[in-house]
N, C-alpha and C. Protein backbone atom coordinates (compact mmCIF):
# COMPACT_ATOMS: atom_id res chain seq x y z
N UNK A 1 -92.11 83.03 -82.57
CA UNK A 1 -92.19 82.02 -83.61
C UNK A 1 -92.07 82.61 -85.01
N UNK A 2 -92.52 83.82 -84.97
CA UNK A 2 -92.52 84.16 -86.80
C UNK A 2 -91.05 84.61 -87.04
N UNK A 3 -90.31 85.35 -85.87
CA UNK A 3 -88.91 85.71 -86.30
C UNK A 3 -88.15 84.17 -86.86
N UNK A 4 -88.45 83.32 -86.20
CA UNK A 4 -87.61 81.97 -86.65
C UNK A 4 -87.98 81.18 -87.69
N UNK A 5 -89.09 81.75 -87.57
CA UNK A 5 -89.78 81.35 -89.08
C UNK A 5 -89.28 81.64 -90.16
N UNK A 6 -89.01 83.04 -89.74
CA UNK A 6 -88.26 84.24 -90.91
C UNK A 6 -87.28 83.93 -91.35
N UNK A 7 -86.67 83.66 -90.14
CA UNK A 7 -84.91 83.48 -90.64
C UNK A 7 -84.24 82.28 -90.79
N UNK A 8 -85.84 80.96 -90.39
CA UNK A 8 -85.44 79.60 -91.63
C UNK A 8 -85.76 79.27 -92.85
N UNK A 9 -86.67 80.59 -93.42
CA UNK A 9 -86.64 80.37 -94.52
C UNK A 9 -85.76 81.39 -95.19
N UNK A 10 -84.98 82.63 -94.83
CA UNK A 10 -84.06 82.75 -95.57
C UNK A 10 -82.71 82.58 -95.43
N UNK A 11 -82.39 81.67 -94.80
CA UNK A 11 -81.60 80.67 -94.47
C UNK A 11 -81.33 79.67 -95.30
N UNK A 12 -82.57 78.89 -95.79
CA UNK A 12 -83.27 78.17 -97.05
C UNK A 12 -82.68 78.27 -97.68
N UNK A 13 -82.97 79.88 -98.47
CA UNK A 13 -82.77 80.28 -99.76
C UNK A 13 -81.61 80.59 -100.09
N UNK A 14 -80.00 80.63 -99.29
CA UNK A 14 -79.19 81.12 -98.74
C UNK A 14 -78.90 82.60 -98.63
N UNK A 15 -80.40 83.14 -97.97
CA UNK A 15 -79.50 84.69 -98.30
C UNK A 15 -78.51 84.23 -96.71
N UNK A 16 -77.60 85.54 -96.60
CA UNK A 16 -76.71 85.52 -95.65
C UNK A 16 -76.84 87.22 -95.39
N UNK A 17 -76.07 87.60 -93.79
CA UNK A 17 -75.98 88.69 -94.18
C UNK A 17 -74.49 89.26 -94.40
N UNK A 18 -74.73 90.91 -94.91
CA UNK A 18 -73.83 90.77 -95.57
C UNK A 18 -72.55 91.47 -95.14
N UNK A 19 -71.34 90.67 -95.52
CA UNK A 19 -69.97 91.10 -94.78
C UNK A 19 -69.52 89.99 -93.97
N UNK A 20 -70.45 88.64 -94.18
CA UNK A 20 -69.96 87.55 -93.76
C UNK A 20 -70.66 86.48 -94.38
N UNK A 21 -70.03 86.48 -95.47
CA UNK A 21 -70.06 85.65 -97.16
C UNK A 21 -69.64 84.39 -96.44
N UNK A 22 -70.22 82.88 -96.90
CA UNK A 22 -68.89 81.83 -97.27
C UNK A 22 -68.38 81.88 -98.31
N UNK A 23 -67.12 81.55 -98.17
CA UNK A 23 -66.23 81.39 -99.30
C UNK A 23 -66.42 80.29 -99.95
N UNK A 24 -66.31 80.09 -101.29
CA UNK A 24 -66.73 78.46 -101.53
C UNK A 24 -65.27 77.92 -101.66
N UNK A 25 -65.03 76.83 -101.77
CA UNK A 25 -63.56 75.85 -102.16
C UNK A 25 -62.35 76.38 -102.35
N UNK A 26 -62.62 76.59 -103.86
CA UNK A 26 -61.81 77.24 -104.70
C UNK A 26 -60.85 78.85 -104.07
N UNK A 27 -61.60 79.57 -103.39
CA UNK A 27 -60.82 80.64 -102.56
C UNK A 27 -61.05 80.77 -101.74
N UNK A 28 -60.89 79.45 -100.97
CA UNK A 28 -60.39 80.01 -99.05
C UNK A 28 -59.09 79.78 -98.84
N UNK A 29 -57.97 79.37 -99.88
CA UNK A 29 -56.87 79.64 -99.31
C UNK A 29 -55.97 80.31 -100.73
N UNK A 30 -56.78 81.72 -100.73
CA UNK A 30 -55.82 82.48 -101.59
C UNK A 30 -54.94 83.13 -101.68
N UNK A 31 -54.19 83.16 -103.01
CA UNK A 31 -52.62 84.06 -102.54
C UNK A 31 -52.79 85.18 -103.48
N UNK A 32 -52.46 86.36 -102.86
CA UNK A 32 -52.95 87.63 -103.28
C UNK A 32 -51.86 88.51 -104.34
N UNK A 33 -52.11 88.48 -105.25
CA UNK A 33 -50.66 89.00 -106.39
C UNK A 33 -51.16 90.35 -106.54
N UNK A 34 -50.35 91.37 -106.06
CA UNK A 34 -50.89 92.68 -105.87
C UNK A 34 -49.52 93.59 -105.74
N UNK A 35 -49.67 94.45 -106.85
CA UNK A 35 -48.64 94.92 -107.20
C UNK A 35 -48.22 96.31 -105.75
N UNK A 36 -49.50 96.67 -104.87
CA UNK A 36 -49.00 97.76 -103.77
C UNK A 36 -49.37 96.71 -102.21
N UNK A 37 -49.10 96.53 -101.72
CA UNK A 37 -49.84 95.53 -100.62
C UNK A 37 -49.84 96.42 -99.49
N UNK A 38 -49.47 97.79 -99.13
CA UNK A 38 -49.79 98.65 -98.65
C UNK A 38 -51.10 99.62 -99.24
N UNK A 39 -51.66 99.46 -100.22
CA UNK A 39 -52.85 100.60 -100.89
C UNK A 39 -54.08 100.04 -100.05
N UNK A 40 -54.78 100.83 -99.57
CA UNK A 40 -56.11 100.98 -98.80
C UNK A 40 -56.92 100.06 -99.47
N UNK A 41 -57.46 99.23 -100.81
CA UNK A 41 -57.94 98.55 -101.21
C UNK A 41 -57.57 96.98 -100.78
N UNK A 42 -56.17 96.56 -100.89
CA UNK A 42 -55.41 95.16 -100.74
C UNK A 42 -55.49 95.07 -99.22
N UNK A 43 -55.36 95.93 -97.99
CA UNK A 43 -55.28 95.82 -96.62
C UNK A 43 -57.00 95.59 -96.72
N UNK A 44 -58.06 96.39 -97.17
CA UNK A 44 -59.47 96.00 -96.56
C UNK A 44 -59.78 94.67 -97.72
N UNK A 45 -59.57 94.30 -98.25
CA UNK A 45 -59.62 92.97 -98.81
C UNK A 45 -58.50 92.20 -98.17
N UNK A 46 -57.73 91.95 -97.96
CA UNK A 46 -57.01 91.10 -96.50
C UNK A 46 -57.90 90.99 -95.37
N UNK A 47 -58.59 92.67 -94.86
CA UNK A 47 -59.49 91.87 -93.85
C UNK A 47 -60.24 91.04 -94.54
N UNK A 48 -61.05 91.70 -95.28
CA UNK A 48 -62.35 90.84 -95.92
C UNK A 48 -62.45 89.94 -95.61
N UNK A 49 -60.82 89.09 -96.84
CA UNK A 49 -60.94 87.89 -96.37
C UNK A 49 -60.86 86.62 -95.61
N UNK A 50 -60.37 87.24 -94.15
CA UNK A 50 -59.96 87.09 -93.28
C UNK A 50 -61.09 86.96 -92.31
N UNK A 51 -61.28 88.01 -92.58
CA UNK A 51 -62.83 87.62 -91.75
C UNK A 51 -63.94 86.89 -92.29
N UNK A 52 -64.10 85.79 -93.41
CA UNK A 52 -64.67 85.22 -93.73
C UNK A 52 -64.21 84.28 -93.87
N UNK A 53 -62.87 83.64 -92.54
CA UNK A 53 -62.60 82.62 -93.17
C UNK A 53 -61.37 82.11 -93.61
N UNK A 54 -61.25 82.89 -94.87
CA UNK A 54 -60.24 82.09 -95.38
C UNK A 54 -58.72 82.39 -94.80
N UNK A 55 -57.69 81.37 -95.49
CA UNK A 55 -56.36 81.02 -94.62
C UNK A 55 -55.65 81.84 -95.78
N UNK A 56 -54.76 83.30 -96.01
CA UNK A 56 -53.63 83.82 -97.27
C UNK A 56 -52.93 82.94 -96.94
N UNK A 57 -52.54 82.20 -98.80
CA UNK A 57 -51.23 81.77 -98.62
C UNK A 57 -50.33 82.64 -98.86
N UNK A 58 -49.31 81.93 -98.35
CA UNK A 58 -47.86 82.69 -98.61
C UNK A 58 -47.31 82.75 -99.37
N UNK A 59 -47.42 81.83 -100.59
CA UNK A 59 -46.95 81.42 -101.52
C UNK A 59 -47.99 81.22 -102.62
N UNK A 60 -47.48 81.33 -103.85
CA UNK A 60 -48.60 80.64 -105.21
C UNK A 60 -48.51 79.21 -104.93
N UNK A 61 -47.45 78.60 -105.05
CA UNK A 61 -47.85 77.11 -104.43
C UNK A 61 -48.65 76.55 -103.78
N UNK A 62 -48.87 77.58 -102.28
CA UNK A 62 -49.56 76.99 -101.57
C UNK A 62 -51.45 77.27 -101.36
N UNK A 63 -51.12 78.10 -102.54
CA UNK A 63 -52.80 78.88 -102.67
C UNK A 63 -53.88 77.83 -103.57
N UNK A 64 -55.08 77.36 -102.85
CA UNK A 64 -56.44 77.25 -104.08
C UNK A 64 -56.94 78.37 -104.76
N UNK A 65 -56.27 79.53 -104.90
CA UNK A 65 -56.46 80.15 -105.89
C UNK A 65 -55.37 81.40 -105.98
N UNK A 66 -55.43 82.18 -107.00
CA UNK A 66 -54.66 83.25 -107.23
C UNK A 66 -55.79 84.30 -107.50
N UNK A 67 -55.71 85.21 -106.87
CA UNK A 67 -56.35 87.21 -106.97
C UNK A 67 -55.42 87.47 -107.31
N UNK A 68 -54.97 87.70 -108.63
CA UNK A 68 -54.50 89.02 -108.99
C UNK A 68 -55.19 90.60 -109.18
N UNK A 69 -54.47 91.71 -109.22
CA UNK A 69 -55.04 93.02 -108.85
C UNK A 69 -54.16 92.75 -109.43
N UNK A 70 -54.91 93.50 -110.86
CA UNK A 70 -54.13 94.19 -112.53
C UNK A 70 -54.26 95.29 -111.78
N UNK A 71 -54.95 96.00 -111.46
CA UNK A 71 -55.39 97.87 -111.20
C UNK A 71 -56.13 98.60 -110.05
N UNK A 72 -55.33 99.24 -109.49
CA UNK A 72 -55.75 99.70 -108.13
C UNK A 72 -54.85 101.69 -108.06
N UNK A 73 -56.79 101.54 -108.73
CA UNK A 73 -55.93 103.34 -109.17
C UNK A 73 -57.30 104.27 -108.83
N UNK A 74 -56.63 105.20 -108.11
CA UNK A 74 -57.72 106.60 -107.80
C UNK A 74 -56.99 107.91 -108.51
N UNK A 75 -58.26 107.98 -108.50
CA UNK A 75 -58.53 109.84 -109.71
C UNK A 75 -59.55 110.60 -109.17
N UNK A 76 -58.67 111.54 -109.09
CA UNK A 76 -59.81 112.59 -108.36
C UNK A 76 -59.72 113.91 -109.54
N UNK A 77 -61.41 114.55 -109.63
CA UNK A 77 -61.02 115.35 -110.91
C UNK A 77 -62.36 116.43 -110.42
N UNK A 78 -61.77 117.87 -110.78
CA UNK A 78 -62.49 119.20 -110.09
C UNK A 78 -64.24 119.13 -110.95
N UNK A 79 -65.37 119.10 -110.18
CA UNK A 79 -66.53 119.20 -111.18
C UNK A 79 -66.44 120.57 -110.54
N UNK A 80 -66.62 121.25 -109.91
CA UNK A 80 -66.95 122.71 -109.91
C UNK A 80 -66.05 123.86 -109.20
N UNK A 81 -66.31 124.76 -109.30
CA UNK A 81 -64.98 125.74 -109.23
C UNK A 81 -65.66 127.07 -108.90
N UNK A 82 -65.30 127.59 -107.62
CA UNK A 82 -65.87 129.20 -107.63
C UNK A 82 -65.82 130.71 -108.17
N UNK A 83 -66.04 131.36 -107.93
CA UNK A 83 -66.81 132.91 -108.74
C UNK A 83 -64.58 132.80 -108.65
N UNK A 84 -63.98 132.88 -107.93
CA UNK A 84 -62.40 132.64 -108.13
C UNK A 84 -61.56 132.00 -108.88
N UNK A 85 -62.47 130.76 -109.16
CA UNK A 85 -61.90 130.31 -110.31
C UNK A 85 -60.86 129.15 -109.43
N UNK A 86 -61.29 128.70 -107.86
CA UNK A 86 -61.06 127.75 -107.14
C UNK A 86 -61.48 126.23 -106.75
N UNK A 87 -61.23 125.46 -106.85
CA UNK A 87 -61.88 123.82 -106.44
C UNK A 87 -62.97 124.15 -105.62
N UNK A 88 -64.37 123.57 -105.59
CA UNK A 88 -65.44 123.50 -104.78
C UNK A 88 -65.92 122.47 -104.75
N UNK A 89 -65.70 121.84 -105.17
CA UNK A 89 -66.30 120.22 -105.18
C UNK A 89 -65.43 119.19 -106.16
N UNK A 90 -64.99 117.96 -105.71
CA UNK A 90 -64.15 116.88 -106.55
C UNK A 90 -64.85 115.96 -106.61
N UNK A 91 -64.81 114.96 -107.32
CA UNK A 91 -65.04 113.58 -107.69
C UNK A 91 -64.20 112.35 -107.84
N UNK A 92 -64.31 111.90 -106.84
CA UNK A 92 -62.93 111.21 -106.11
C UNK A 92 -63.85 109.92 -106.93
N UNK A 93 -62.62 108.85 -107.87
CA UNK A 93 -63.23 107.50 -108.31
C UNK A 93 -62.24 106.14 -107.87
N UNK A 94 -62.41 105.55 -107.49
CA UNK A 94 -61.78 104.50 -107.27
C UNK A 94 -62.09 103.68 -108.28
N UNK A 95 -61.33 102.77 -108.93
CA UNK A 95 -61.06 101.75 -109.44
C UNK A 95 -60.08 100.41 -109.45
N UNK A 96 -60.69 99.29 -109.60
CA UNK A 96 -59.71 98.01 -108.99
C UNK A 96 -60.30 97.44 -110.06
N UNK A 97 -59.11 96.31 -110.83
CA UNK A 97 -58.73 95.51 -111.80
C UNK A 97 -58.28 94.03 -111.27
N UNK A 98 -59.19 93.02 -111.10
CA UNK A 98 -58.77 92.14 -111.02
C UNK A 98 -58.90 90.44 -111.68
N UNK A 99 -58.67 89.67 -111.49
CA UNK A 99 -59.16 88.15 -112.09
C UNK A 99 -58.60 86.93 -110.76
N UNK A 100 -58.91 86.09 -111.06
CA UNK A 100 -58.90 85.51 -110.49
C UNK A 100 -58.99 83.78 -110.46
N UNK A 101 -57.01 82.63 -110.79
CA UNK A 101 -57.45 81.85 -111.25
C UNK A 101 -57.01 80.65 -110.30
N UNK A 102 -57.07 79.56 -110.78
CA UNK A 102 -57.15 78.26 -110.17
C UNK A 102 -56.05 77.24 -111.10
N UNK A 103 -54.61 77.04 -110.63
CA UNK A 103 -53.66 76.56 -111.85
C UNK A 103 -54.16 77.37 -112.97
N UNK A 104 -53.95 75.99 -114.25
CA UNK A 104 -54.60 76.83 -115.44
C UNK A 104 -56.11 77.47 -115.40
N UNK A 105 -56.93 77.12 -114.97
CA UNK A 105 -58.08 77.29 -115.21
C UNK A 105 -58.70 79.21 -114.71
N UNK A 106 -59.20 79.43 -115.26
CA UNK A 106 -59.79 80.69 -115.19
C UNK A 106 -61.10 80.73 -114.29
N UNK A 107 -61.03 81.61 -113.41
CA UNK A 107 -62.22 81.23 -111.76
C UNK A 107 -63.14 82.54 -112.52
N UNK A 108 -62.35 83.65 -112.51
CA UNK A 108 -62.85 84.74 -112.71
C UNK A 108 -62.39 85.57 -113.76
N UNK A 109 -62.82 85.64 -114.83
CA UNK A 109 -61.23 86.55 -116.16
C UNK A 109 -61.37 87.84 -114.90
N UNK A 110 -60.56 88.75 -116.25
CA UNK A 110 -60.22 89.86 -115.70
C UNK A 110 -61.15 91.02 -115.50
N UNK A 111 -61.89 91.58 -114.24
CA UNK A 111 -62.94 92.63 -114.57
C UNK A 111 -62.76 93.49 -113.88
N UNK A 112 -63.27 95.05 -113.43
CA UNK A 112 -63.03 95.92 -112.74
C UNK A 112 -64.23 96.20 -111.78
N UNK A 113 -63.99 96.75 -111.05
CA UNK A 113 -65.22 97.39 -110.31
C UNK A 113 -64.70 98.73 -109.47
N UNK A 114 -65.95 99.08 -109.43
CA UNK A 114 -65.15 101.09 -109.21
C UNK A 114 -66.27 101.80 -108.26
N UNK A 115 -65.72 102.51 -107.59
CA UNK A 115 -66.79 103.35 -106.92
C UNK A 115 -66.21 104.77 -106.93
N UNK A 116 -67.31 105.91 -106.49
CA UNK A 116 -67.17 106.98 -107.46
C UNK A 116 -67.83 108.14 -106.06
N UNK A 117 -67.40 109.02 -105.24
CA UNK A 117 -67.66 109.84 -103.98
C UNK A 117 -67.26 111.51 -104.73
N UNK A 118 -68.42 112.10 -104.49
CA UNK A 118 -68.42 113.68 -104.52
C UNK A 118 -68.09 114.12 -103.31
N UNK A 119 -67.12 115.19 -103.11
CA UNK A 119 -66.90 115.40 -101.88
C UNK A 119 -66.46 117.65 -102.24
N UNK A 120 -67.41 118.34 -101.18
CA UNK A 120 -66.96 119.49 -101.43
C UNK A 120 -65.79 120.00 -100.70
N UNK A 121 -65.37 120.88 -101.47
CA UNK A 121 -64.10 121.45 -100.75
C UNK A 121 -63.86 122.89 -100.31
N UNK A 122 -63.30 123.42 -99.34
CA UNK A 122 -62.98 124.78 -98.89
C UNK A 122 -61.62 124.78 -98.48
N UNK A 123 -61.06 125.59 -99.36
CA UNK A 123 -59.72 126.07 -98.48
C UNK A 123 -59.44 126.62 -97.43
N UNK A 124 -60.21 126.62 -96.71
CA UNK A 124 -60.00 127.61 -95.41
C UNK A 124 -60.08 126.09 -94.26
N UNK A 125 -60.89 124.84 -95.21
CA UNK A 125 -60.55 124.03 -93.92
C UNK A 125 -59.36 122.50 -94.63
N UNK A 126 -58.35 123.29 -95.03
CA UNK A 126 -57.69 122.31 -95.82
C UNK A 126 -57.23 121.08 -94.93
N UNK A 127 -56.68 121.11 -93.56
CA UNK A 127 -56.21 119.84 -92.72
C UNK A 127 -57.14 119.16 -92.64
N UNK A 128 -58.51 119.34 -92.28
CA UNK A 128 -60.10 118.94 -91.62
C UNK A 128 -60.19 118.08 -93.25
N UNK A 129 -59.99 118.94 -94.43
CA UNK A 129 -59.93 118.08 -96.08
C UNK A 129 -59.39 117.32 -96.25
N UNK A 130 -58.08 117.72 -95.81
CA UNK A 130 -57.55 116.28 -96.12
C UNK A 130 -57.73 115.01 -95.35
N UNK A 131 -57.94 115.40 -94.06
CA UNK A 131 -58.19 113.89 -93.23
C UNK A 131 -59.68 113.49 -94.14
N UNK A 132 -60.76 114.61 -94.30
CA UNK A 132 -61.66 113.82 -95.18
C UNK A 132 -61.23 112.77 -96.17
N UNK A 133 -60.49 113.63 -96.71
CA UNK A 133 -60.12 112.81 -98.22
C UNK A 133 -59.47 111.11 -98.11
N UNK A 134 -58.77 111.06 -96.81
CA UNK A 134 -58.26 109.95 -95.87
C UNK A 134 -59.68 109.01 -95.91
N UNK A 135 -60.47 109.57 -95.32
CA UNK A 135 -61.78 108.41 -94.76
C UNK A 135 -62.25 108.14 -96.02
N UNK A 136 -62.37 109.01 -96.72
CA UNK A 136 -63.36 108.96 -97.98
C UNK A 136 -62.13 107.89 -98.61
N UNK A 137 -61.20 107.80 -98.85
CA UNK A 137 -60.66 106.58 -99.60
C UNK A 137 -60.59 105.39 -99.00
N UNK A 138 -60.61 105.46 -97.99
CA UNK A 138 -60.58 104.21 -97.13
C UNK A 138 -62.06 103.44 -96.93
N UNK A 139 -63.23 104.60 -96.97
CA UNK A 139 -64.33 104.27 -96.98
C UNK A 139 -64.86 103.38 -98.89
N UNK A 140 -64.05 103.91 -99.63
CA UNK A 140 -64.05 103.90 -101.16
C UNK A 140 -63.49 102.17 -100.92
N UNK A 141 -62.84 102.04 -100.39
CA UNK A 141 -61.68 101.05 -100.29
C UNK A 141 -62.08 99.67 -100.22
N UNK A 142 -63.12 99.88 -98.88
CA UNK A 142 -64.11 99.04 -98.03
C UNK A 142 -65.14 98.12 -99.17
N UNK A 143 -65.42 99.51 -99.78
CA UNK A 143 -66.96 99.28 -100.47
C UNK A 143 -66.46 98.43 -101.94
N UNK A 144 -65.28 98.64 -102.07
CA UNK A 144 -64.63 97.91 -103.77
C UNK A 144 -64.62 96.43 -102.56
N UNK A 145 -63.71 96.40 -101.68
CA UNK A 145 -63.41 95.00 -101.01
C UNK A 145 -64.67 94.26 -101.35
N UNK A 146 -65.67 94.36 -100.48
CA UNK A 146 -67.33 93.91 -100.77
C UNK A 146 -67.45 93.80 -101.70
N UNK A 147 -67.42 94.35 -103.07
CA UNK A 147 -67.75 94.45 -103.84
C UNK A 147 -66.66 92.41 -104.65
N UNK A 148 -65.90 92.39 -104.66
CA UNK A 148 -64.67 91.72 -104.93
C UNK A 148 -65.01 90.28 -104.03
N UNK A 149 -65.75 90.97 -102.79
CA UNK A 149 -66.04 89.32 -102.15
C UNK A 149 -67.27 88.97 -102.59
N UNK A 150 -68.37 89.96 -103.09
CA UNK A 150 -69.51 88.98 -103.37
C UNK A 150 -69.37 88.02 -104.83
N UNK A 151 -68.23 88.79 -105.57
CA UNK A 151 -67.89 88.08 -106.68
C UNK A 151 -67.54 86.83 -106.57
N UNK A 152 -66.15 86.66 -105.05
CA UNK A 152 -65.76 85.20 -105.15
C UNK A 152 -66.45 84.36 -104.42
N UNK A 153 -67.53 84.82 -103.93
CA UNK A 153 -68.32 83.93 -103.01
C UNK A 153 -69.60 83.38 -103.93
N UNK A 154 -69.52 84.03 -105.02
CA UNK A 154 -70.34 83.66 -106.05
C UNK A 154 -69.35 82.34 -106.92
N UNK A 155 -68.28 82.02 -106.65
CA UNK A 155 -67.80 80.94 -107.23
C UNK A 155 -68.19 79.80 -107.08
């Protein structure tokens, strides 16, 4: 009895959990204006929103809303360097630029959101690095998507 207790009152309040947002009105049938539609950010926001639901249109016509992605850019930059004068650690940042509107009307202006992974490095295990560097953006990728759906589920 107290678990159901539990989880009708935050049910109530609408928490949800999370990674399976509703979408409200306005973007469950959005059309995605994205200048790479192959970049690791636009494919885990396709799932996203896919798995919550909503229908991509195919078209701006046929969309209740427009996502545009102004910016979908990673930078990776050396913080430390050994007694050699070699990479030992990077700082891999992701950043995504987007808004988000409805005809004329403005849903969301334009804002960014970014996430930011330290990751050390050795040359001696450079293949084993780079597949890191693979997960670690894809994992980067994930966490901006989320980030982008709690925004429009806040509409």
């Amino acid at each position: 009895p107290g678990t159901a207790a539990a989880a009708l009152l935050l049910g109530a309040c609408g928490f949800h959990l999370q990674g399976r947002a509703p979408l409200p009105d306005p973007v469950k049938t959005p059309y995605l204006e994205v200048p790479d539609r192959q970049s690791d950010f636009v494919q885990s926001l396709r799932r996203a929103l896919l798995s919550n639901g909503a229908h991509l249109a195919r078209e701006k016509g046929q969309a209740s809303a427009v996502v545009s992605i102004v910016k979908d850019n990673l930078t990776r930059r050396v913080v430390s360097v050994s007694a050699t004068n070699q990479p030992k650690q990077y700082e891999v940042t992701y950043t995504v630029g987007f808004s988000v509107t409805a005809g004329d009307k403005e849903l969301l202006p334009q804002q960014e959101v970014s996430a930011t992974r330290t990751y050390s490095f050795d040359e001696r295990l450079l293949l084993a690095k780079g597949h890191e560097d693979d997960v670690l953006r894809a994992d980067m990728a994930r966490d901006l998507a989320d980030m982008v759906m709690r925004r429009l589920s806040s509409l």
